[in-house]
C-alpha atoms as a PDB file:
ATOM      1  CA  UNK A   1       0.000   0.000   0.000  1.00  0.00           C
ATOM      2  CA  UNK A   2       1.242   3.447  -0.940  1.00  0.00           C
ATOM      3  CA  UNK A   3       1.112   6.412   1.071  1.00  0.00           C
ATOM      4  CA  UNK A   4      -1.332   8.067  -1.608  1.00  0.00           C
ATOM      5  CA  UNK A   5      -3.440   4.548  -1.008  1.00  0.00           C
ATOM      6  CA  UNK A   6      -3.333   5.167   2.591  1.00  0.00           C
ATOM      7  CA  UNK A   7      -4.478   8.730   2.574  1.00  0.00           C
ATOM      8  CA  UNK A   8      -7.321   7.616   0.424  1.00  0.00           C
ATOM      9  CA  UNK A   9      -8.123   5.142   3.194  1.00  0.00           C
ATOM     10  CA  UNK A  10      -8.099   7.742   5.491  1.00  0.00           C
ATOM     11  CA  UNK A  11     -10.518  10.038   3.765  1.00  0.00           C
ATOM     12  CA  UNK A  12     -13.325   7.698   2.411  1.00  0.00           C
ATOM     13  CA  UNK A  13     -15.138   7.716   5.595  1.00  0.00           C
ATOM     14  CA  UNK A  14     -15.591  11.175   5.782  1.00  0.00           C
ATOM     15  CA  UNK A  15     -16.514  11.545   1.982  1.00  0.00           C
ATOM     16  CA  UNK A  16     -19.355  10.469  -0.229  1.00  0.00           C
ATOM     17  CA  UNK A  17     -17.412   8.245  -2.645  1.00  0.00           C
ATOM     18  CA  UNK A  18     -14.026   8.887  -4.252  1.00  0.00           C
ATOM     19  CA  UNK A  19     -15.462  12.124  -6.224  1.00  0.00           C
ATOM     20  CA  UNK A  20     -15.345  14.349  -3.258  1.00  0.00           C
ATOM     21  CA  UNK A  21     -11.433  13.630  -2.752  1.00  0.00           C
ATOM     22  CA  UNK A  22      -8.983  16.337  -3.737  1.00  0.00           C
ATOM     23  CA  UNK A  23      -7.654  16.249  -7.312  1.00  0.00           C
ATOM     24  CA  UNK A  24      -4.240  14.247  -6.895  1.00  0.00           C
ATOM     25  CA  UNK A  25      -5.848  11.715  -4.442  1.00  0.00           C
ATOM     26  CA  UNK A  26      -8.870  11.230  -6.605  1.00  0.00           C
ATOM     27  CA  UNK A  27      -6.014  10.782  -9.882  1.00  0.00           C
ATOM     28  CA  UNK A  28      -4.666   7.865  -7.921  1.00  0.00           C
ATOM     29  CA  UNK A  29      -7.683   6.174  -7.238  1.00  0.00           C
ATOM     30  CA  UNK A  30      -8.744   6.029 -10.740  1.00  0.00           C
ATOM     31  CA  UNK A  31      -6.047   4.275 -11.710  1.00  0.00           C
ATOM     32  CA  UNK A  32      -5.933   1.894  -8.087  1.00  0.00           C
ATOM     33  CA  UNK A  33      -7.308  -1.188  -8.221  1.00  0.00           C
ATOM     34  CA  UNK A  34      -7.018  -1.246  -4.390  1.00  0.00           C
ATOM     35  CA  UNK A  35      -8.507   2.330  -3.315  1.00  0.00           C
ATOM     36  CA  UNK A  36     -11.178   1.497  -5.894  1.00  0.00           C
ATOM     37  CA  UNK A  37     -12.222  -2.058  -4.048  1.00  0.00           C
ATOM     38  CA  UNK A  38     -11.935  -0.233  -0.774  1.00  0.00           C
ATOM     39  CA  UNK A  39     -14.718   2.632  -2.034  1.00  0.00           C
ATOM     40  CA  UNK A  40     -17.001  -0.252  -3.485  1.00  0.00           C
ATOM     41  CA  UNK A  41     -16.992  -1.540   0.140  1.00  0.00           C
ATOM     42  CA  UNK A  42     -18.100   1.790   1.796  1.00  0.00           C
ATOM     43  CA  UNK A  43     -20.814   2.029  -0.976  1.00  0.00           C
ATOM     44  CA  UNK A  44     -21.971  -1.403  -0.181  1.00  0.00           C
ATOM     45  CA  UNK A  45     -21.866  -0.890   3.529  1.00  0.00           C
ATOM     46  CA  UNK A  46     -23.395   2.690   2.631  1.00  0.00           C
ATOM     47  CA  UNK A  47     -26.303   1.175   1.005  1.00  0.00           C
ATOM     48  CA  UNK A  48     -26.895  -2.098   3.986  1.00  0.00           C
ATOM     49  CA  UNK A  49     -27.118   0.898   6.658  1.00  0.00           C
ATOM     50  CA  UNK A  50     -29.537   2.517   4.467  1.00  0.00           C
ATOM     51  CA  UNK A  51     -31.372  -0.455   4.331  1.00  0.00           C
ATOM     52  CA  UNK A  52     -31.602  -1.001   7.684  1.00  0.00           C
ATOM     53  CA  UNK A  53     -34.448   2.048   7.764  1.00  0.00           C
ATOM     54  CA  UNK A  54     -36.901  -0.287   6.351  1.00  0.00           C
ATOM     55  CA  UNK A  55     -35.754  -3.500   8.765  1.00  0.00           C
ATOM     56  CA  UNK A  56     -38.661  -3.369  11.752  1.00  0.00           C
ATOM     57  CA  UNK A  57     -38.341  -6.548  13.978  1.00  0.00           C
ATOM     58  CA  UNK A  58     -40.216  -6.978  16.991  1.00  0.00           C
ATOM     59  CA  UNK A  59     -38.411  -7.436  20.372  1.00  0.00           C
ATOM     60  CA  UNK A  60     -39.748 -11.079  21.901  1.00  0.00           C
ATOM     61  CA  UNK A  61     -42.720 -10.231  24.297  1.00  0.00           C
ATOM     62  CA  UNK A  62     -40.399 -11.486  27.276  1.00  0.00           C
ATOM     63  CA  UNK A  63     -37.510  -9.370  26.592  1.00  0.00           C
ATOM     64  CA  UNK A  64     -37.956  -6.943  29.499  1.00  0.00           C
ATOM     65  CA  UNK A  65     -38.395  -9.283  32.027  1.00  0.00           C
ATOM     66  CA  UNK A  66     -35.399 -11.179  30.876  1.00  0.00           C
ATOM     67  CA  UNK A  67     -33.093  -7.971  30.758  1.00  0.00           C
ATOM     68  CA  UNK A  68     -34.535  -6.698  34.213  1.00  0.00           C
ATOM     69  CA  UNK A  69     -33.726 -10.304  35.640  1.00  0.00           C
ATOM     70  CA  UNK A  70     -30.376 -10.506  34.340  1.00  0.00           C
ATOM     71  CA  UNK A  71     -29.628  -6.981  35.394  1.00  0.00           C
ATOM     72  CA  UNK A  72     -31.624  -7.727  39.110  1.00  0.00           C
ATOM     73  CA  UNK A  73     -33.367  -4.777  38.672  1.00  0.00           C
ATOM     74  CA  UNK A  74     -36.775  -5.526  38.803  1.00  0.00           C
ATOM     75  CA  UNK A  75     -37.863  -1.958  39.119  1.00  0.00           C
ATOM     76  CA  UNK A  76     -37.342  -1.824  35.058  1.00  0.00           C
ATOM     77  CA  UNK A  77     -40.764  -3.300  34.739  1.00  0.00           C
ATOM     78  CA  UNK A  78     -42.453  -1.002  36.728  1.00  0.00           C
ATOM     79  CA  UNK A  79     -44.463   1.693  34.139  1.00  0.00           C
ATOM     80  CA  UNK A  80     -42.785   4.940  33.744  1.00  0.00           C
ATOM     81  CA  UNK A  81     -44.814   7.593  35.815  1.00  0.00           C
ATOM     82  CA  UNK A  82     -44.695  10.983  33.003  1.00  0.00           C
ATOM     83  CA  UNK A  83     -44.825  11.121  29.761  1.00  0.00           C
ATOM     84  CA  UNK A  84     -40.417  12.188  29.649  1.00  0.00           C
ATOM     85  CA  UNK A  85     -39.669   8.544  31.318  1.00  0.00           C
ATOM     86  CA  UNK A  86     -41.782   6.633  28.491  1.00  0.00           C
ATOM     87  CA  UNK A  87     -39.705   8.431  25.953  1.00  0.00           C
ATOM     88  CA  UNK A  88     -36.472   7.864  27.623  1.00  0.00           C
ATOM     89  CA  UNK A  89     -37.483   4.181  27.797  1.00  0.00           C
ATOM     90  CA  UNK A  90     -38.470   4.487  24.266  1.00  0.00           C
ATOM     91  CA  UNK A  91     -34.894   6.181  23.189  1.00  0.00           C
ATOM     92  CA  UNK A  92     -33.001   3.758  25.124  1.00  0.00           C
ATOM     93  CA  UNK A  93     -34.967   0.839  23.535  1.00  0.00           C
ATOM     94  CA  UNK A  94     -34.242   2.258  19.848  1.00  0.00           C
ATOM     95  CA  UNK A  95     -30.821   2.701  20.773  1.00  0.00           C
ATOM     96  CA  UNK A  96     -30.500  -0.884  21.875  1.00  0.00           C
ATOM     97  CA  UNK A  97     -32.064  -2.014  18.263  1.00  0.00           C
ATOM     98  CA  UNK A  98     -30.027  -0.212  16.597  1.00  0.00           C
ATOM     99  CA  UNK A  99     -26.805  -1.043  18.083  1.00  0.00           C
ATOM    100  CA  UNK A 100     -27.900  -4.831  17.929  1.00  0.00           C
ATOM    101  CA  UNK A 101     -28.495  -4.535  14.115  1.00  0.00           C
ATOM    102  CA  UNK A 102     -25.034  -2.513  13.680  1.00  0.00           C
ATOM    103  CA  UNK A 103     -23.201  -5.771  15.478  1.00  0.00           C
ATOM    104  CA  UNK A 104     -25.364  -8.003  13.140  1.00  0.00           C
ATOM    105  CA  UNK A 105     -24.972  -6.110   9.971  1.00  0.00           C
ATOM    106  CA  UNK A 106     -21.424  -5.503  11.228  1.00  0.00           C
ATOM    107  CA  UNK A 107     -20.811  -9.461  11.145  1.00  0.00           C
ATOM    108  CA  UNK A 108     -22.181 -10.081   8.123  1.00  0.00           C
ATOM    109  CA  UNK A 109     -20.507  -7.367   6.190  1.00  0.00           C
ATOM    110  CA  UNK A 110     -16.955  -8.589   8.099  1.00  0.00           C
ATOM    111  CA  UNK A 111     -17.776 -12.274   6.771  1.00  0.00           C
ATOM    112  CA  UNK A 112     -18.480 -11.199   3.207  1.00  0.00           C
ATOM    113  CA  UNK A 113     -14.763  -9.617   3.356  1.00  0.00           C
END
């Protein structure tokens, strides 16, 4: 790997695709086999996470009690009093989704590597 491969490397996360590099880095990766397999990947994991928008799966109906057991905090199932603790439980139950599908996704798109 060159240093004008690593540099590319170092940039395609923050960019689009390789059309928003600057003009010398974006010259190189025209004519790099290996910065242009390493842009198809962040398109194809671009386009997964984009998919995962549409993915809705439903949590098993015992998943609360099983968390609050293994965490011995049975208080977890008691119903949120106001209307701000229901959408904190709500938040915090998104954001366990969504981490769980990034670890899944993550896996698969590690695999197919």
């Amino acid at each position: 790997m060159t240093a004008r491969c690593w540099v590319v490397r170092m940039q395609l996360p923050s960019g689009d695709d390789l059309g928003s590099l600057p003009t010398p880095l974006r010259a190189h990766a025209a004519s790099c086999l290996r910065c242009q397999a390493e842009a198809a990947r962040y398109r194809s994991m671009r386009r997964r996470l984009e998919g995962l928008a549409s993915v809705v799966e439903m949590a098993p109906s015992d998943l609360a009690g099983g968390v609050a057991a293994a965490l011995d905090m049975p208080e977890l199932l008691e119903a949120p009093k106001t209307g701000a603790a229901r959408a904190a439980v709500a938040a915090a139950a998104g954001a366990a989704i969504v981490a769980g599908a990034a670890v899944l996704l993550g896996r698969r798109f590690i695999k197919a590597a």
